[in-house]
Protein backbone atom coordinates (compact mmCIF):
# COMPACT_ATOMS: atom_id res chain seq x y z
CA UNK A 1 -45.59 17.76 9.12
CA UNK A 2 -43.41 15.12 8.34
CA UNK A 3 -40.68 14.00 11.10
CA UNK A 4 -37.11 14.94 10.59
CA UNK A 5 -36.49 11.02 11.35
CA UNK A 6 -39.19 10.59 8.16
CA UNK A 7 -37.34 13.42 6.06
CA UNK A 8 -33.76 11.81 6.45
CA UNK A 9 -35.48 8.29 5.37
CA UNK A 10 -36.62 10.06 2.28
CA UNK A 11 -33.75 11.48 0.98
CA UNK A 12 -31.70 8.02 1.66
CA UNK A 13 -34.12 5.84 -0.08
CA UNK A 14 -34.31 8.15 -2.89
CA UNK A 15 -30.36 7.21 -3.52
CA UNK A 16 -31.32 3.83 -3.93
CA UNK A 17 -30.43 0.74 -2.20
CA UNK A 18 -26.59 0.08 -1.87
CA UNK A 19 -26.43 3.87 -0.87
CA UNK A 20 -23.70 4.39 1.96
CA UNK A 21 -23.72 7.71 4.03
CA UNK A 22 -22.39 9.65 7.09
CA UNK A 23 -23.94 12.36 9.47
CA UNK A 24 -22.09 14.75 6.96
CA UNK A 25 -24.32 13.71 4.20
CA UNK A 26 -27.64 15.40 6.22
CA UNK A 27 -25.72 17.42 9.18
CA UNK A 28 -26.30 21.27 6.99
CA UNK A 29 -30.38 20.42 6.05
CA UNK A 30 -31.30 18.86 9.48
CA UNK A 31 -28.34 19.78 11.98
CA UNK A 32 -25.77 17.07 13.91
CA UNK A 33 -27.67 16.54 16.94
CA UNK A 34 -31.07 15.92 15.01
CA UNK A 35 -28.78 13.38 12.32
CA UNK A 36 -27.68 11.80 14.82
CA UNK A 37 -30.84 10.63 16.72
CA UNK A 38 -32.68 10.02 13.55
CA UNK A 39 -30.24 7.64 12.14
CA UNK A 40 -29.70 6.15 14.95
CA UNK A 41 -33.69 5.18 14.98
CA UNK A 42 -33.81 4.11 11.58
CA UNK A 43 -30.87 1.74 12.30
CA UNK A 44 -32.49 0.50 15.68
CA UNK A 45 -35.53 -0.01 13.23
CA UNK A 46 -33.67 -1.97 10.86
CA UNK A 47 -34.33 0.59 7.54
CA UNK A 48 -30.36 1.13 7.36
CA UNK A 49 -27.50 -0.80 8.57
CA UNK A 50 -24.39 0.40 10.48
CA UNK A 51 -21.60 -0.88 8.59
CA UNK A 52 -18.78 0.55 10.13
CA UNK A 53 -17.82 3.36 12.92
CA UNK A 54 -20.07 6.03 11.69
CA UNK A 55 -20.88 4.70 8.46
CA UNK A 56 -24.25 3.66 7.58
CA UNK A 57 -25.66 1.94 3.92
CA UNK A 58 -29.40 1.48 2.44
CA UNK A 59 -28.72 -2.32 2.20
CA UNK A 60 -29.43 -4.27 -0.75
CA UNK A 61 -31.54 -7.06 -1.03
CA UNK A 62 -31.63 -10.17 -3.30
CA UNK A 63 -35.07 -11.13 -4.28
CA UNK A 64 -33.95 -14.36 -5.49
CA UNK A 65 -31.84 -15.35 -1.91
CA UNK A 66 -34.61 -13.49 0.15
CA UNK A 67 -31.77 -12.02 2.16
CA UNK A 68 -29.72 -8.48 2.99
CA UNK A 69 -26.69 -8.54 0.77
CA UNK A 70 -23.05 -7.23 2.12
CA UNK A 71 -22.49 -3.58 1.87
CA UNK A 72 -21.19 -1.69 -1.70
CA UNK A 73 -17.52 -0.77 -0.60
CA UNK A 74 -17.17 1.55 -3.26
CA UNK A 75 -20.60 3.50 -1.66
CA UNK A 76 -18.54 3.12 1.66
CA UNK A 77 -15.47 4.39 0.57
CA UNK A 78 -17.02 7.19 -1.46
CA UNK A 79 -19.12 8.02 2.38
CA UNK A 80 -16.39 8.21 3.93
CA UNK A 81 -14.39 10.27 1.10
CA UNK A 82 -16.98 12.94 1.74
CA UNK A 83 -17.35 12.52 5.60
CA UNK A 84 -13.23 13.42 5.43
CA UNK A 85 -13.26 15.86 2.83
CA UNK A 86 -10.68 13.54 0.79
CA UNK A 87 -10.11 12.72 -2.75
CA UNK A 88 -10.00 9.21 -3.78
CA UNK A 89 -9.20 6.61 -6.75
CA UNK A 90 -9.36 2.85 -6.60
CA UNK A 91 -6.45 1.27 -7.46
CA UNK A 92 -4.96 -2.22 -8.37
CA UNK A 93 -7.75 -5.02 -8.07
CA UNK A 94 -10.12 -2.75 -6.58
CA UNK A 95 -9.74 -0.97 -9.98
CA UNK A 96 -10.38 -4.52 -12.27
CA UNK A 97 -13.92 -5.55 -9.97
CA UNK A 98 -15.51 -1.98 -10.46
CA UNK A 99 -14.77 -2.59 -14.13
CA UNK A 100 -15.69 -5.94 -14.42
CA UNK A 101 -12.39 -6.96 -15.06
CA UNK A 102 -11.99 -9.50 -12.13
CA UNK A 103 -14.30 -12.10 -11.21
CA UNK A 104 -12.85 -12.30 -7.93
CA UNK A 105 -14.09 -10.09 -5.25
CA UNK A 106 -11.19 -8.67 -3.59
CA UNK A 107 -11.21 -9.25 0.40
CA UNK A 108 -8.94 -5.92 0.04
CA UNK A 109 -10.23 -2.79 -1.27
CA UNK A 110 -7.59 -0.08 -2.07
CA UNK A 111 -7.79 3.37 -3.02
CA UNK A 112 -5.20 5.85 -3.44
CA UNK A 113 -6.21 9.12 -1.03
CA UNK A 114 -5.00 12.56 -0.63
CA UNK A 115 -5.80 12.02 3.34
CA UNK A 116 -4.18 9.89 6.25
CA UNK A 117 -3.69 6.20 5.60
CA UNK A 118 -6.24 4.34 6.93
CA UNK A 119 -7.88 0.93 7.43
CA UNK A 120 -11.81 0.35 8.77
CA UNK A 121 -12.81 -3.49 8.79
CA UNK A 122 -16.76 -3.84 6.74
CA UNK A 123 -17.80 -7.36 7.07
CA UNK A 124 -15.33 -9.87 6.56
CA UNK A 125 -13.50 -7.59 4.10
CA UNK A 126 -10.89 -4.56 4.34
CA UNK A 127 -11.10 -0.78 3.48
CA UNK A 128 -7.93 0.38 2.88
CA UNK A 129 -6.73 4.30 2.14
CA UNK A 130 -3.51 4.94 1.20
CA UNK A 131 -1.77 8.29 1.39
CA UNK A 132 -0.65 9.36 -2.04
CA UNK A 133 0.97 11.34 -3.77
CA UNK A 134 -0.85 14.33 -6.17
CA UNK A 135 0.68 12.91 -9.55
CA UNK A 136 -1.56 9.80 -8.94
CA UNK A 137 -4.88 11.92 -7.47
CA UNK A 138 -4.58 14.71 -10.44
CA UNK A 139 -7.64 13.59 -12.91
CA UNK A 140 -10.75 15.49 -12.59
CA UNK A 141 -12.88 12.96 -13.62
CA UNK A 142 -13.66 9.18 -10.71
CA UNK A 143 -13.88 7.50 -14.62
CA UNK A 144 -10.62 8.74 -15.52
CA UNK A 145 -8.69 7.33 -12.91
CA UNK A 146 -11.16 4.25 -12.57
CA UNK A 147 -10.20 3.27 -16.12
CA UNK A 148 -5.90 4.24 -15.63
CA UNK A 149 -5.61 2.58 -12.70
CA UNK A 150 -7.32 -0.95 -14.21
CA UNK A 151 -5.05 -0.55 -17.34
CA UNK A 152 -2.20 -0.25 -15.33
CA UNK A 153 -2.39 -3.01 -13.15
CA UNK A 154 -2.94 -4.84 -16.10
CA UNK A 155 -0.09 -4.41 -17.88
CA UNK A 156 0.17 -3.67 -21.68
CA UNK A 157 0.73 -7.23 -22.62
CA UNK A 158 -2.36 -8.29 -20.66
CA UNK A 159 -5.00 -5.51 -22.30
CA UNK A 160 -6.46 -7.68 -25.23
CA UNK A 161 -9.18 -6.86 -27.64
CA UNK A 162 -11.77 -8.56 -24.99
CA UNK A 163 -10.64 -6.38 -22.32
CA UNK A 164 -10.77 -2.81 -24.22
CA UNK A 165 -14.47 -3.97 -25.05
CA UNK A 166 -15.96 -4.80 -21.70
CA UNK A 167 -14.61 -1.15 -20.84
CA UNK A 168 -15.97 0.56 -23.58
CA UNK A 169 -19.19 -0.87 -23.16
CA UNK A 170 -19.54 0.62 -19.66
CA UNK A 171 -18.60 4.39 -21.08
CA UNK A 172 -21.04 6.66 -23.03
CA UNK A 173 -20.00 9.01 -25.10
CA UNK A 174 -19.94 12.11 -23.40
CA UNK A 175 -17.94 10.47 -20.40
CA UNK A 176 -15.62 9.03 -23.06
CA UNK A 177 -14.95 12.59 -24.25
CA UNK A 178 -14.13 13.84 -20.63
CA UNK A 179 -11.61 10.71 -20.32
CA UNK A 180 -9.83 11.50 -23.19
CA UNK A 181 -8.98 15.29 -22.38
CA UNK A 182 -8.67 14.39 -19.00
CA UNK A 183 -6.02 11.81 -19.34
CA UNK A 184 -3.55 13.15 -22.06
CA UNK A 185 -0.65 13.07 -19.45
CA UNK A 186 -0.82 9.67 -18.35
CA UNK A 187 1.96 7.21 -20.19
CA UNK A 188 2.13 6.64 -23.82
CA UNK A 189 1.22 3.97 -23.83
CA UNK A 190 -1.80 3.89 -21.05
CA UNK A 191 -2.94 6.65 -23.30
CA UNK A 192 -2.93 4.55 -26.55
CA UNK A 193 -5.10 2.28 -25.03
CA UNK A 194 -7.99 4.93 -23.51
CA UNK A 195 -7.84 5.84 -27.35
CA UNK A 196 -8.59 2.61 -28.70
CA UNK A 197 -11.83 2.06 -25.75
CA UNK A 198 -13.15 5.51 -26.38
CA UNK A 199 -12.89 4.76 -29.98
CA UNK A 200 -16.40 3.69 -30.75
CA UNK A 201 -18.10 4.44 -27.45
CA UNK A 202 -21.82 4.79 -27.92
């Protein structure tokens, strides 16, 4: 019979590396106590890596570099999203580097929450939630707001042909249609644009 330590191992390296996760994640299959000594064994064993106060990530690893690359803040936002129950959308830079709009990584990352404001400290960067309110949390759909809140810190002058395509090429069609419906409230002209990159999405 396999160990619950061996179980928990399982289901967090069939995620895939990069995958961040809390107690909460395993605490109703295996119970808190059990979660609780078996990631802390895996972590003393170096197969995760604490990345922050009760935060943990499957790290990635560069082939080419031979080394452990820094934690996925988006996985450790989205963790801790579910550890607290909240709702969450990346805003501002944060929004352009999960699109591929920004080249810089951003030593900031900022997402718009329905909980508390709140910092935690991951490396040498910063996790920041920041208490909003519902007319900026309403979309259904992580894509939806992904793809507003890039356009809008954008501006309209700055959203150029180049832009609209490196969007559209990260969008299928069916997610597309979701986007569309889901966003007809946003401003005229944020909504123009959606229109334009769900266009021709494959």
């Amino acid at each position: 019979m396999q160990s619950i330590e061996n179980k928990v191992f399982s289901r967090i390296s069939g995620r895939g590396r990069g995958w961040a996760f809390t107690k909460v994640d395993f605490v109703a299959e295996f119970g808190a106590g059990n979660i609780h000594t078996a990631l802390s064994s895996l972590a003393g064993a170096g197969k995760i890596r604490r990345v922050c106060h009760g935060v943990y990530d499957y790290p990635r690893q560069s082939e080419l570099l031979r080394k452990v690359l820094s934690p996925d803040i988006d996985q450790v936002a989205q963790a801790l999203a579910r550890k607290f129950n909240w709702r969450i959308q990346p805003t501002g830079d944060t929004a352009l580097n999960l699109l591929g709009l920004s080249t810089q990584v951003p030593s900031r990352w900022a997402y718009l929450s329905d909980g508390p404001s709140r910092e935690y400290a991951v490396g040498d960067q910063t996790l920041a939630f920041i208490k909003s309110g519902l007319k900026e949390r309403s979309f259904k759909y992580r894509e939806s707001a992904l793809v507003v809140q890039a356009i809008k810190t954008l501006g309209k002058e700055h959203v150029d042909e180049t832009v609209i395509e490196k969007v559209r090429h990260q969008l299928d069609r069916e997610t597309c249609t979701r986007i569309l419906r889901d966003t007809r409230a946003v401003t005229g002209w944020i909504y123009q644009i959606i229109k334009q990159v769900c266009r021709e999405c494959d």
